[in-house]
C-alpha atoms as a PDB file:
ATOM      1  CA  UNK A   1       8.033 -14.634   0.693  1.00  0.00           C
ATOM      2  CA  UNK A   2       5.457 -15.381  -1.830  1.00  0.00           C
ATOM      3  CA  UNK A   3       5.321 -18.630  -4.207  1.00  0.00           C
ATOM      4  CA  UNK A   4       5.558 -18.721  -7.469  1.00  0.00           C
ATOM      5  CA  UNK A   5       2.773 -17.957  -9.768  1.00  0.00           C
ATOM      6  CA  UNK A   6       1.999 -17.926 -12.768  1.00  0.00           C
ATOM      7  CA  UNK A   7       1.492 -14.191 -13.113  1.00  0.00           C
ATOM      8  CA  UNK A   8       4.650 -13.735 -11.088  1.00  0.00           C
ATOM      9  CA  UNK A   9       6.768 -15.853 -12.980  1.00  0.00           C
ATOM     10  CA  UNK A  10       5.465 -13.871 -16.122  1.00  0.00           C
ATOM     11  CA  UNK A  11       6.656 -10.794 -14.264  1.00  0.00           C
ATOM     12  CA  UNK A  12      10.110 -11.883 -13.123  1.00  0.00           C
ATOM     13  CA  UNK A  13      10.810 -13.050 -16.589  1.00  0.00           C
ATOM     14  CA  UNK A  14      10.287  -9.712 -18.098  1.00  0.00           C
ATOM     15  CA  UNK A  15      12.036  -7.877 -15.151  1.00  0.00           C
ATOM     16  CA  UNK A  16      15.303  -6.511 -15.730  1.00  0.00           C
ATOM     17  CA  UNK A  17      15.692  -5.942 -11.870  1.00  0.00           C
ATOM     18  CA  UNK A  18      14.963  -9.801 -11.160  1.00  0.00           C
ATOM     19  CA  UNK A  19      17.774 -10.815 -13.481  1.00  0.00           C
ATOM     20  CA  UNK A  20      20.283  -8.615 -11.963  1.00  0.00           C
ATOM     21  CA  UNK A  21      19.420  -9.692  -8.653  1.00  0.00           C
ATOM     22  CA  UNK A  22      19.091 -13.502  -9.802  1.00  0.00           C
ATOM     23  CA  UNK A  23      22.921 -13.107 -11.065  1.00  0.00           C
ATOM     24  CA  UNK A  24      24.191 -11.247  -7.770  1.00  0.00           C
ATOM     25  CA  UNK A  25      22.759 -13.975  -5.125  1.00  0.00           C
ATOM     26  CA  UNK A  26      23.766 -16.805  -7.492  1.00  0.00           C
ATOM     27  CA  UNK A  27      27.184 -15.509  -7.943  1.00  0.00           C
ATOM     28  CA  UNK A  28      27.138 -14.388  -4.258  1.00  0.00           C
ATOM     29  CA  UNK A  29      26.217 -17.989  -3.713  1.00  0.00           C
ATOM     30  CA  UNK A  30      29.109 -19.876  -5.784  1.00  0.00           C
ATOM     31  CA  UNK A  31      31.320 -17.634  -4.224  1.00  0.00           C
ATOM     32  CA  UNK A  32      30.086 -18.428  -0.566  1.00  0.00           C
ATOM     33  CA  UNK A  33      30.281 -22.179  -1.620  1.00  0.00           C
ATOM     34  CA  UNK A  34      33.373 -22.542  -3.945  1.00  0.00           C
ATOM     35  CA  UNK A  35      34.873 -20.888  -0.376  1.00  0.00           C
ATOM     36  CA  UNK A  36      33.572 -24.000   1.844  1.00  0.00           C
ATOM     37  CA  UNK A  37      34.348 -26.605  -0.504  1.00  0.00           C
ATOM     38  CA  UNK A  38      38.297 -25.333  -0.880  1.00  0.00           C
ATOM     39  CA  UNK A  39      38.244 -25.505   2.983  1.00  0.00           C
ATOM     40  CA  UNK A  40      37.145 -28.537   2.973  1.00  0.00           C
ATOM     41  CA  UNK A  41      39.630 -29.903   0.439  1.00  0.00           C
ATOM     42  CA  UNK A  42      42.595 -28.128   2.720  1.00  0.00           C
ATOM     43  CA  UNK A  43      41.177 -29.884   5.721  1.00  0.00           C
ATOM     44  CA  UNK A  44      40.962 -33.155   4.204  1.00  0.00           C
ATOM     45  CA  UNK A  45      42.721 -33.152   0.631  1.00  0.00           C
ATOM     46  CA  UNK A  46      42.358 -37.301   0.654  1.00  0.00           C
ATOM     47  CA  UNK A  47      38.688 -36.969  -0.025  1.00  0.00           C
ATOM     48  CA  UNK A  48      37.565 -38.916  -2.502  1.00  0.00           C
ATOM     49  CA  UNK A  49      34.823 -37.413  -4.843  1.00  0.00           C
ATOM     50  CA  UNK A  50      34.322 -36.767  -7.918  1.00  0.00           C
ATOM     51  CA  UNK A  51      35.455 -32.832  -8.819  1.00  0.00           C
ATOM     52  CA  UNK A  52      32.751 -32.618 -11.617  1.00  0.00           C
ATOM     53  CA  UNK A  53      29.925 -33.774  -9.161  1.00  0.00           C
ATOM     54  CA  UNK A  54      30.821 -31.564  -6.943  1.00  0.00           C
ATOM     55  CA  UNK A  55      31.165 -28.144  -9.204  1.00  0.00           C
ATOM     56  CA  UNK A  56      27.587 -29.643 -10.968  1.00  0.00           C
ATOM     57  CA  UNK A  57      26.334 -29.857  -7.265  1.00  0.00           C
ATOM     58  CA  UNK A  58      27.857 -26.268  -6.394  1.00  0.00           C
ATOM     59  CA  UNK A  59      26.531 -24.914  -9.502  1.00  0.00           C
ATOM     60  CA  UNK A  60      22.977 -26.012  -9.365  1.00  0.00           C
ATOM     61  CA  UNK A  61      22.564 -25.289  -5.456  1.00  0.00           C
ATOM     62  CA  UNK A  62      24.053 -21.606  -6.256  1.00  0.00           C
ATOM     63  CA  UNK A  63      21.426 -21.100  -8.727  1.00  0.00           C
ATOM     64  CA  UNK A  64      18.532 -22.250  -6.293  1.00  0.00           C
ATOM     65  CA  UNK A  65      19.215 -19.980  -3.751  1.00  0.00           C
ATOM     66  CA  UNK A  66      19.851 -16.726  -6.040  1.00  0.00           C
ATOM     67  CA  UNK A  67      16.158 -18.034  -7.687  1.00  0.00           C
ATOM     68  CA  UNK A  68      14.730 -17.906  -3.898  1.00  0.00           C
ATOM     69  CA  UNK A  69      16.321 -14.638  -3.122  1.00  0.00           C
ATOM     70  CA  UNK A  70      15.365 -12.976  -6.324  1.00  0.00           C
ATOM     71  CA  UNK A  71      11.703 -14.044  -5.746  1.00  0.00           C
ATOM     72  CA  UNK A  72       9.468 -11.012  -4.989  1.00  0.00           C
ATOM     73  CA  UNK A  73       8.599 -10.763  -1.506  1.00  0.00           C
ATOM     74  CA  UNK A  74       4.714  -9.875  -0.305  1.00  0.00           C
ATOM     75  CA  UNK A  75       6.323  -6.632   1.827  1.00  0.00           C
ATOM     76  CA  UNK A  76       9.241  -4.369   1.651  1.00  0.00           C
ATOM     77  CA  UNK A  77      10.129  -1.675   4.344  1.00  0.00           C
ATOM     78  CA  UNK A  78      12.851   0.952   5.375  1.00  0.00           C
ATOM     79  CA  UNK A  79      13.457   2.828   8.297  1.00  0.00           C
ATOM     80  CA  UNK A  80      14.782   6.383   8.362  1.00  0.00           C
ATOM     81  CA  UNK A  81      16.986   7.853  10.870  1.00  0.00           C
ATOM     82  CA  UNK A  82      15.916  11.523  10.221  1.00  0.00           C
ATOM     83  CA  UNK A  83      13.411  11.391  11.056  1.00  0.00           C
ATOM     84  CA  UNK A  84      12.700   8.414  13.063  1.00  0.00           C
ATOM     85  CA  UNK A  85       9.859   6.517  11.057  1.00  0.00           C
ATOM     86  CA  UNK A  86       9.125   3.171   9.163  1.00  0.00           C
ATOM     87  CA  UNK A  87       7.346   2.644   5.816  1.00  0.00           C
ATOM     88  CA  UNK A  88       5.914  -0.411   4.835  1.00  0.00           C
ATOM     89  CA  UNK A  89       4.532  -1.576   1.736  1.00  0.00           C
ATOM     90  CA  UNK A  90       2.843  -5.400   2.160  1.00  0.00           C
ATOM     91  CA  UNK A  91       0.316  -7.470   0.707  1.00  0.00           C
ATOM     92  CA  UNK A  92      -2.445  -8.285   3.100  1.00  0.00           C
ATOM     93  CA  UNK A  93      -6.088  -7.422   4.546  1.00  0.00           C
ATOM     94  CA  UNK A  94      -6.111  -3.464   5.319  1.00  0.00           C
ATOM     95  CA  UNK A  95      -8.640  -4.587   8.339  1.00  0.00           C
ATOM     96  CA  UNK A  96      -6.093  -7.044   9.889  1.00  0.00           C
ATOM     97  CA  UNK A  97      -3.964  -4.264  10.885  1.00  0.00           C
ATOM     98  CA  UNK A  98      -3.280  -3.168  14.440  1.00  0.00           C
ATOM     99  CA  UNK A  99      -2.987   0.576  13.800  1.00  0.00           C
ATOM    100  CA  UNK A 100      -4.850   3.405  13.112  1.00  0.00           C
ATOM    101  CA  UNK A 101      -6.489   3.312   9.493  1.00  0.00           C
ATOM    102  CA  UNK A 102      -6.923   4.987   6.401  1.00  0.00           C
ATOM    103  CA  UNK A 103     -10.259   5.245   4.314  1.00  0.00           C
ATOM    104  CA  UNK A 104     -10.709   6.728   1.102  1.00  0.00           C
ATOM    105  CA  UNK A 105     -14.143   8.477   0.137  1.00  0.00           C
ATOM    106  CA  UNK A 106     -15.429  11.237  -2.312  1.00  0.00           C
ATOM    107  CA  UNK A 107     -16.155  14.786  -1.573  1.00  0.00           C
ATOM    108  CA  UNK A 108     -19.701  14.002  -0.148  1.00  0.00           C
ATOM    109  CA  UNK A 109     -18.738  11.514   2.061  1.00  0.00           C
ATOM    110  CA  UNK A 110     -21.349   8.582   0.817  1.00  0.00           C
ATOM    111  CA  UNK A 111     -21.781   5.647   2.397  1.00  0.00           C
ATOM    112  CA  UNK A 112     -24.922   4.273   0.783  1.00  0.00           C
ATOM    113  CA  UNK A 113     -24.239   0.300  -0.807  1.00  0.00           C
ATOM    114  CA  UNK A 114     -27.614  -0.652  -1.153  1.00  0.00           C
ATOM    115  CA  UNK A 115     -27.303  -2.346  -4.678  1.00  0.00           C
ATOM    116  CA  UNK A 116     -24.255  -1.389  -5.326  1.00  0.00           C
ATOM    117  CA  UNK A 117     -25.243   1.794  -7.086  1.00  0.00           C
ATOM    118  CA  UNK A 118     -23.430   4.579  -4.984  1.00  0.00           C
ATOM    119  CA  UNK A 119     -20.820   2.742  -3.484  1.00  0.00           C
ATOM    120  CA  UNK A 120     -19.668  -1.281  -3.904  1.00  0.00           C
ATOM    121  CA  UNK A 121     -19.901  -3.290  -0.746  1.00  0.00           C
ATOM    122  CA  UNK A 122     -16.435  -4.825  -1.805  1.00  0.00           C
ATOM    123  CA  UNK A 123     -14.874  -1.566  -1.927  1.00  0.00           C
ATOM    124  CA  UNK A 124     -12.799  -0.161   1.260  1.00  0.00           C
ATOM    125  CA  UNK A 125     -15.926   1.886   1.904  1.00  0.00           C
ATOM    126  CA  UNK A 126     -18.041  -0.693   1.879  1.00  0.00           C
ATOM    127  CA  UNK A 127     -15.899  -2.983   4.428  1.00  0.00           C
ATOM    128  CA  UNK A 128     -15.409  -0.338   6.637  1.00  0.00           C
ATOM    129  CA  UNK A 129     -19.273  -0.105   6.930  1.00  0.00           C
ATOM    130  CA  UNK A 130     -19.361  -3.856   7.189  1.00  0.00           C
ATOM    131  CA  UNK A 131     -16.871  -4.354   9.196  1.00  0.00           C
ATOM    132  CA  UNK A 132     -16.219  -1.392  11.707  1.00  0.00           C
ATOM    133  CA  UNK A 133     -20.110  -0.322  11.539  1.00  0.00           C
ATOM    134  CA  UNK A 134     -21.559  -3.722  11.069  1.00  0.00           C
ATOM    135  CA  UNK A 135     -23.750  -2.249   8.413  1.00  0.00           C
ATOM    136  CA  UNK A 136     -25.416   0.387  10.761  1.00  0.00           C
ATOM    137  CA  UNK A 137     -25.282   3.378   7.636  1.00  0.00           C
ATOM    138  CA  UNK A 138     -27.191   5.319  10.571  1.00  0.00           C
ATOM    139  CA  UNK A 139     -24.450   5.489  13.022  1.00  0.00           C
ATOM    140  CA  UNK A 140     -21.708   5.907  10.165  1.00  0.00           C
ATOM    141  CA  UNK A 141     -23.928   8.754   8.886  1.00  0.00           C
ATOM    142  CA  UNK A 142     -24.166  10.864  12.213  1.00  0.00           C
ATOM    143  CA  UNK A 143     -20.489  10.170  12.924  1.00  0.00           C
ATOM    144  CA  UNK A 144     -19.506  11.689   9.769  1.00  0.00           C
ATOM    145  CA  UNK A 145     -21.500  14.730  10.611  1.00  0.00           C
ATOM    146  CA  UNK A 146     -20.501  15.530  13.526  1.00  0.00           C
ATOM    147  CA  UNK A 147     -16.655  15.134  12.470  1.00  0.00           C
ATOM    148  CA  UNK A 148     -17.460  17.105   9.225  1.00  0.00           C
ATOM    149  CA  UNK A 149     -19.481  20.003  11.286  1.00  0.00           C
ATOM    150  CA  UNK A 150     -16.311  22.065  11.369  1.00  0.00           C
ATOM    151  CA  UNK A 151     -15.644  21.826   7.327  1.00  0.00           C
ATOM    152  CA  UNK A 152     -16.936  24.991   5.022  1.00  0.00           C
ATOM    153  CA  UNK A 153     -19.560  23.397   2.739  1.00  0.00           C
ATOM    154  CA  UNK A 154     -18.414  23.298  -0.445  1.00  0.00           C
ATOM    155  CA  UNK A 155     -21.795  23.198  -2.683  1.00  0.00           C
ATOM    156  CA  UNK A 156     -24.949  21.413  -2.823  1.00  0.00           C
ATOM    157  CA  UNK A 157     -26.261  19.347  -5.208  1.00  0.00           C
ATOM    158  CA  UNK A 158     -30.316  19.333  -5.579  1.00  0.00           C
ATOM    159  CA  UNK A 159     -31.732  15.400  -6.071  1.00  0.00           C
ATOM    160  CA  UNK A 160     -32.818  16.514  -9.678  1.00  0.00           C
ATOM    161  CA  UNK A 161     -29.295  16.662 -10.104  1.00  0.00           C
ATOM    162  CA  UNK A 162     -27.385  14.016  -8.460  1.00  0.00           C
ATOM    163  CA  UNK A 163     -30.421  11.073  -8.364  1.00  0.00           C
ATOM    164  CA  UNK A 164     -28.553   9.100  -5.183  1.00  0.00           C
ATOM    165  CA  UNK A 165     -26.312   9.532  -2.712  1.00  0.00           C
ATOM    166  CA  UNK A 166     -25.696  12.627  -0.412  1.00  0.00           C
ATOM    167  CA  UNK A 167     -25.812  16.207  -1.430  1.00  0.00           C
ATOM    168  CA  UNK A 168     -23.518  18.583   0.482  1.00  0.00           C
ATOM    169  CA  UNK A 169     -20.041  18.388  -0.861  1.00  0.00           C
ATOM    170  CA  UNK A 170     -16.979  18.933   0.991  1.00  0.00           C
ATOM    171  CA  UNK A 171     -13.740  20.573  -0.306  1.00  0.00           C
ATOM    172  CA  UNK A 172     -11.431  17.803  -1.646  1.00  0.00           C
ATOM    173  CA  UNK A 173      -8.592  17.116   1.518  1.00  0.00           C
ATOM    174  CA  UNK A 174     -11.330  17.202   3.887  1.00  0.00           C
ATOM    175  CA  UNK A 175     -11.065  14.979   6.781  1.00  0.00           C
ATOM    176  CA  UNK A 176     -13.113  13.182   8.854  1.00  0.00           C
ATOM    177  CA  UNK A 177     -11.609  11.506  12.251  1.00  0.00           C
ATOM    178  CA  UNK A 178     -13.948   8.582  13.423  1.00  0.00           C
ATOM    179  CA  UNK A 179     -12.726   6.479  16.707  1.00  0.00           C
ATOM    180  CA  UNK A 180     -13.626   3.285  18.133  1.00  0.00           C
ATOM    181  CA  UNK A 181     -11.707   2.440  21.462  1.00  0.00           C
ATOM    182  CA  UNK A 182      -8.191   3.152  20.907  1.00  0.00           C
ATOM    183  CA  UNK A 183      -8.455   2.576  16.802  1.00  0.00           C
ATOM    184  CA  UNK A 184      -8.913   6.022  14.865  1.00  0.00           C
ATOM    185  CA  UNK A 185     -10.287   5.928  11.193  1.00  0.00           C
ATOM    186  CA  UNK A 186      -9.467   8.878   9.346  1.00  0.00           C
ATOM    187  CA  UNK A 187     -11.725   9.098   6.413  1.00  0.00           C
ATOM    188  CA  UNK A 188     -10.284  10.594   3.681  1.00  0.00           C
ATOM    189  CA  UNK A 189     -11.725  12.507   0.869  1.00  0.00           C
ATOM    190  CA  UNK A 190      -9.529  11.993  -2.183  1.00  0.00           C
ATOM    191  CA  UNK A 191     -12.241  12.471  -5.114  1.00  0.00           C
ATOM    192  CA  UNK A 192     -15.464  14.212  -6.398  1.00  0.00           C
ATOM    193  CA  UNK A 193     -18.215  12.141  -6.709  1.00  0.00           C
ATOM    194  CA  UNK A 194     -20.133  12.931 -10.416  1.00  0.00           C
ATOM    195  CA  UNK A 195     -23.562  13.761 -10.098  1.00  0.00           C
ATOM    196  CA  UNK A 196     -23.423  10.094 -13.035  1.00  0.00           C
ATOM    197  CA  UNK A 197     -22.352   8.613  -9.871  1.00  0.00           C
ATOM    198  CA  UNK A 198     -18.823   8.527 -10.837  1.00  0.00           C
ATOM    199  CA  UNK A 199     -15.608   9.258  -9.162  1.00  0.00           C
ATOM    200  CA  UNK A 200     -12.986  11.120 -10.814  1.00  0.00           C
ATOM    201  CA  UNK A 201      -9.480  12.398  -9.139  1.00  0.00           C
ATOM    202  CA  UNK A 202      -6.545  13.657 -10.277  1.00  0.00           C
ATOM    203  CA  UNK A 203      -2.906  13.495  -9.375  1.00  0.00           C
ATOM    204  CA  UNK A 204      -3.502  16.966  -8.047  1.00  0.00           C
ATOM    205  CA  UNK A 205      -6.619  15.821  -6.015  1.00  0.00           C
ATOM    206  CA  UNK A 206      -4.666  13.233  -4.792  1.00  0.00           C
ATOM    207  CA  UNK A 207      -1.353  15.244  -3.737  1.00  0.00           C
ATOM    208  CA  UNK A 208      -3.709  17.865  -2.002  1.00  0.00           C
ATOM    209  CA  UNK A 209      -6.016  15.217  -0.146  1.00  0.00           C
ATOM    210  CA  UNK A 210      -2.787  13.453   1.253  1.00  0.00           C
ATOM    211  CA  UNK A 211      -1.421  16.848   2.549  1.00  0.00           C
ATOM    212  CA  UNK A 212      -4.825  17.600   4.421  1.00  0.00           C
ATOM    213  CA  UNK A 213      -4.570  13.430   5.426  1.00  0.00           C
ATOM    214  CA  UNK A 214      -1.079  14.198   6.942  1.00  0.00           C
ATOM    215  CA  UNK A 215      -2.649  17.048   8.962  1.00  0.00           C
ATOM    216  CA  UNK A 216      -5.396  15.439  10.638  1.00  0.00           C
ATOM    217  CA  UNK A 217      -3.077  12.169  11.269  1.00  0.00           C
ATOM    218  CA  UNK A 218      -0.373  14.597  12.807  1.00  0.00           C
ATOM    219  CA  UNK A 219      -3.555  15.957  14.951  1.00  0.00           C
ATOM    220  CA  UNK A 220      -5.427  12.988  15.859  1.00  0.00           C
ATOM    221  CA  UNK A 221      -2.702  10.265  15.422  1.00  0.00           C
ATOM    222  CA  UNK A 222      -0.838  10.458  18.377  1.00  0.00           C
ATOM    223  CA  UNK A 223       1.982   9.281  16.090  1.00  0.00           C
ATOM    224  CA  UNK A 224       1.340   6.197  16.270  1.00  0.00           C
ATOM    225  CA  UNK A 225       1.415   3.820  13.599  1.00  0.00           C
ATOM    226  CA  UNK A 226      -1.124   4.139  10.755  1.00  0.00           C
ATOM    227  CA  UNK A 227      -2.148   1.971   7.855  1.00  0.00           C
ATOM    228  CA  UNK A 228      -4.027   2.611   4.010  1.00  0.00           C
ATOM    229  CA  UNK A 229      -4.775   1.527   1.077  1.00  0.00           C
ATOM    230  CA  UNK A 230      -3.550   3.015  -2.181  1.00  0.00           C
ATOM    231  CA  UNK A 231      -6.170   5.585  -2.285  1.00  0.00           C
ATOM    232  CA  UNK A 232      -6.925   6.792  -5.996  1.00  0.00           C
ATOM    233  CA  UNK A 233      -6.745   2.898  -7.635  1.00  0.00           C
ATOM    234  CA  UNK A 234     -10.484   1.620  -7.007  1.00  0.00           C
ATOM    235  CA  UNK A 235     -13.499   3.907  -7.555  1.00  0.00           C
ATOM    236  CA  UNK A 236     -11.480   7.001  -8.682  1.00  0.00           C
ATOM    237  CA  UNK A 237      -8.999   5.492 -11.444  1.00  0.00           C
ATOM    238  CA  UNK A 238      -6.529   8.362 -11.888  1.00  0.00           C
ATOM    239  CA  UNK A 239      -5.853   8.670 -15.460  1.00  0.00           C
ATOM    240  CA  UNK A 240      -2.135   7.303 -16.752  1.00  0.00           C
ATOM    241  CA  UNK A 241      -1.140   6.605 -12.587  1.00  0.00           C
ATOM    242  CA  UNK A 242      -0.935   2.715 -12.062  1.00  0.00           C
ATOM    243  CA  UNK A 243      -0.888   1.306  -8.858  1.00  0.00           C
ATOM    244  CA  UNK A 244       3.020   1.318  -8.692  1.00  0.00           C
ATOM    245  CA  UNK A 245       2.949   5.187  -9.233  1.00  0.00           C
ATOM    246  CA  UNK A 246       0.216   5.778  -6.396  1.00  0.00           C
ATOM    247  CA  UNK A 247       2.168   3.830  -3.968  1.00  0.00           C
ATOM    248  CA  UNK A 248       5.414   6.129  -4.741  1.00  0.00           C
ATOM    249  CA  UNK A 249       3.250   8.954  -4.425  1.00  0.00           C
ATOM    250  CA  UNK A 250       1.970   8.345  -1.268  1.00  0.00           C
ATOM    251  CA  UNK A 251       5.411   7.733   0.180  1.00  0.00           C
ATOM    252  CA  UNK A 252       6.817  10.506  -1.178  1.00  0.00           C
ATOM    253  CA  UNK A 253       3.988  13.128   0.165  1.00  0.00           C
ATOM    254  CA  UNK A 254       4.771  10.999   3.603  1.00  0.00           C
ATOM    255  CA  UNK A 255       8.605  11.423   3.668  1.00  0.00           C
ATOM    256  CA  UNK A 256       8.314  14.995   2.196  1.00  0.00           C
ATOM    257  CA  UNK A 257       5.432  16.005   5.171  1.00  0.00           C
ATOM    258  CA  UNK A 258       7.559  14.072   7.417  1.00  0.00           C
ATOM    259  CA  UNK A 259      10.731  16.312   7.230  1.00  0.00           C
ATOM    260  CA  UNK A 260       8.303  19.187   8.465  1.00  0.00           C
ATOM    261  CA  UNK A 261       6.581  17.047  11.075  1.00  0.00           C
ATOM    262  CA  UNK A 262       6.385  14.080  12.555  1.00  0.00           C
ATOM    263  CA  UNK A 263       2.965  12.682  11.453  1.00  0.00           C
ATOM    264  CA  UNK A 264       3.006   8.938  12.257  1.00  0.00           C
ATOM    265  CA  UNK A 265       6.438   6.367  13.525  1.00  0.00           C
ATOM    266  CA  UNK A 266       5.420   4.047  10.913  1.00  0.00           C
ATOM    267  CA  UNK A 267       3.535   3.783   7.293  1.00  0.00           C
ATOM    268  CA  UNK A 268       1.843   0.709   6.240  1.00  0.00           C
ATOM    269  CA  UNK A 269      -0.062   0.722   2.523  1.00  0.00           C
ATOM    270  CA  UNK A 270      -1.402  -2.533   2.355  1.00  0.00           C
ATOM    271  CA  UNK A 271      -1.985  -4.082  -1.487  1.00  0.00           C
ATOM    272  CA  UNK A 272      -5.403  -6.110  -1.794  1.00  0.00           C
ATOM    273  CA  UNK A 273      -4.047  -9.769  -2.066  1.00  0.00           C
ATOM    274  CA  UNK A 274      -6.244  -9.709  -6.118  1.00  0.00           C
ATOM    275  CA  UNK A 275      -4.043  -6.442  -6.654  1.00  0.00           C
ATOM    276  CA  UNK A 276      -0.507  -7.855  -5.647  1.00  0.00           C
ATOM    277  CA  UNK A 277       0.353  -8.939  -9.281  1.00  0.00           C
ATOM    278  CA  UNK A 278       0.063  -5.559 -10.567  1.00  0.00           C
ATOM    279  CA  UNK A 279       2.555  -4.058  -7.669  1.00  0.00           C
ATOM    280  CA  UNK A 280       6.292  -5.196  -8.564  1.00  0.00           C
ATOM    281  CA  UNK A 281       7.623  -5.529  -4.655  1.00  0.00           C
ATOM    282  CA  UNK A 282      11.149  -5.774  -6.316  1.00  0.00           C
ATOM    283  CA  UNK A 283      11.004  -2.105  -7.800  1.00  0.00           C
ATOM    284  CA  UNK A 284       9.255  -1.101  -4.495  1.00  0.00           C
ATOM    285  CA  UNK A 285      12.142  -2.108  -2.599  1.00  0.00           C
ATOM    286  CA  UNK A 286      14.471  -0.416  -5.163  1.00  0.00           C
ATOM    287  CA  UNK A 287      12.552   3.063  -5.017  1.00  0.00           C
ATOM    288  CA  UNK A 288      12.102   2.362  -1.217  1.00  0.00           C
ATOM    289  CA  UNK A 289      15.860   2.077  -0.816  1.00  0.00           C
ATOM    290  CA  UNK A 290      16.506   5.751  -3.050  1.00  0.00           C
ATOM    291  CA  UNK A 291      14.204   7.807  -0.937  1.00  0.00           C
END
């Protein structure tokens, strides 16, 4: 369970859904108590202490615990029965996780972070080629070619054109499969990248690239358990689609390919820890709970 911040006491406080739950576990919480204490009192009615202490007491320690149970947690989850799978939305480092993974890249399939023109080296690209690659752009290059050789070119670009970055561009949904040992990577392109060096999506873009992402999972996955990040919410900011709505989004297209499929036993999205305040885990866990 997470502490206390600033930023998420600011939240709570304006969150209907954090009241109501406050109220139920405190209430659930006198309840619980006032039920111990008139046990007690049966058991031993000679007692001697003091009635109001012991309501104040009651009162205050009810309160607490609804407070700690109403505090938004850093990961929510449900399981489904039909079919069997897991979904899991957490705060956390995408790279810690022991599962196959997700990465997000535009329709061209850059990789380039030299000054930070084409790509950021803090952005999921940019990790992955730090930290699965150790840097080598080479080797992520050629393994991206040889996964893409089966894709239909899209278009070219000429360098007059686009003044960085790679040229041939591949539909939007394309998917590349990358492996290393028993980890797959399936790179994911979500967005077009401007020839100004700019990503832009679309909640259509984004509903299409998860379908063809679903497809090369149910493939290549094995069904085993698979991990991303909320594609669409970095480089490619989807206009009016916060973070909150991408994460529903992605569940949905999962639960809705699902039904037709089996494509993975279990869903992580994992929230950058610097994103978590703008991801309310309590209406997660509500619209988690509805699906």
């Amino acid at each position: 369970m997470s502490s206390l911040t600033s930023r998420g006491i600011c939240r709570c406080i304006g969150n209907k859904r954090w009241w109501r739950s406050l109220a139920a576990n405190s209430t659930l919480a006198f309840g619980v108590g006032s039920g111990i204490i008139q046990l007690l009192f049966a058991l031993w009615p000679n007692i001697e202490t003091s009635r109001i202490a012991i309501l104040l007491a009651l009162m205050v320690s009810s309160l607490a615990c609804g407070v700690l149970r109403a505090v938004p947690r850093t990961k929510v989850s449900r399981s489904f029965g039909r079919p069997d799978i897991t979904v899991v939305v957490k705060v956390g480092d995408l790279f810690d996780e022991q599962s196959h993974l997700v990465i997000g890249f535009n329709d061209v399939f850059d990789t380039d972070w030299t000054g930070d023109v084409v790509i950021s080296r803090g952005s999921v690209q940019g990790q992955f080629l730090d930290r699965v690659y150790a840097g080598d752009i080479d080797q992520l290059d050629s393994d991206l070619s040889v996964s893409l050789a089966g894709f239909p070119v899209q278009s070219r670009e000429t360098r007059s054109s686009k003044r960085a970055g790679k040229l041939i561009r591949y539909p939007v949904g394309s998917v590349a499969v990358l492996s290393s040992g028993e980890k797959s990577y399936f790179c994911s392109a979500y967005g077009k990248m401007e020839n100004d060096l700019t990503v832009s999506s679309n909640m259509d873009d984004l509903w299409l690239s998860l379908g063809g992402l679903w497809r090369a999972v149910g493939r290549h996955g094995r069904r085993e358990a698979i991990a991303m990040p909320i594609i669409g919410s970095e480089m490619a900011r989807i206009d009016h689609a916060d973070r909150e709505i991408l994460v529903r989004m992605i569940l949905l297209s999962f639960i809705v390919n699902s039904r037709e499929r089996l494509i993975s036993k279990k869903l992580t999205i994992v929230i950058h820890p610097d994103d978590a305040h703008r991801v309310d885990m309590l209406e997660m866990g509500a619209f988690l709970r509805v699906l």
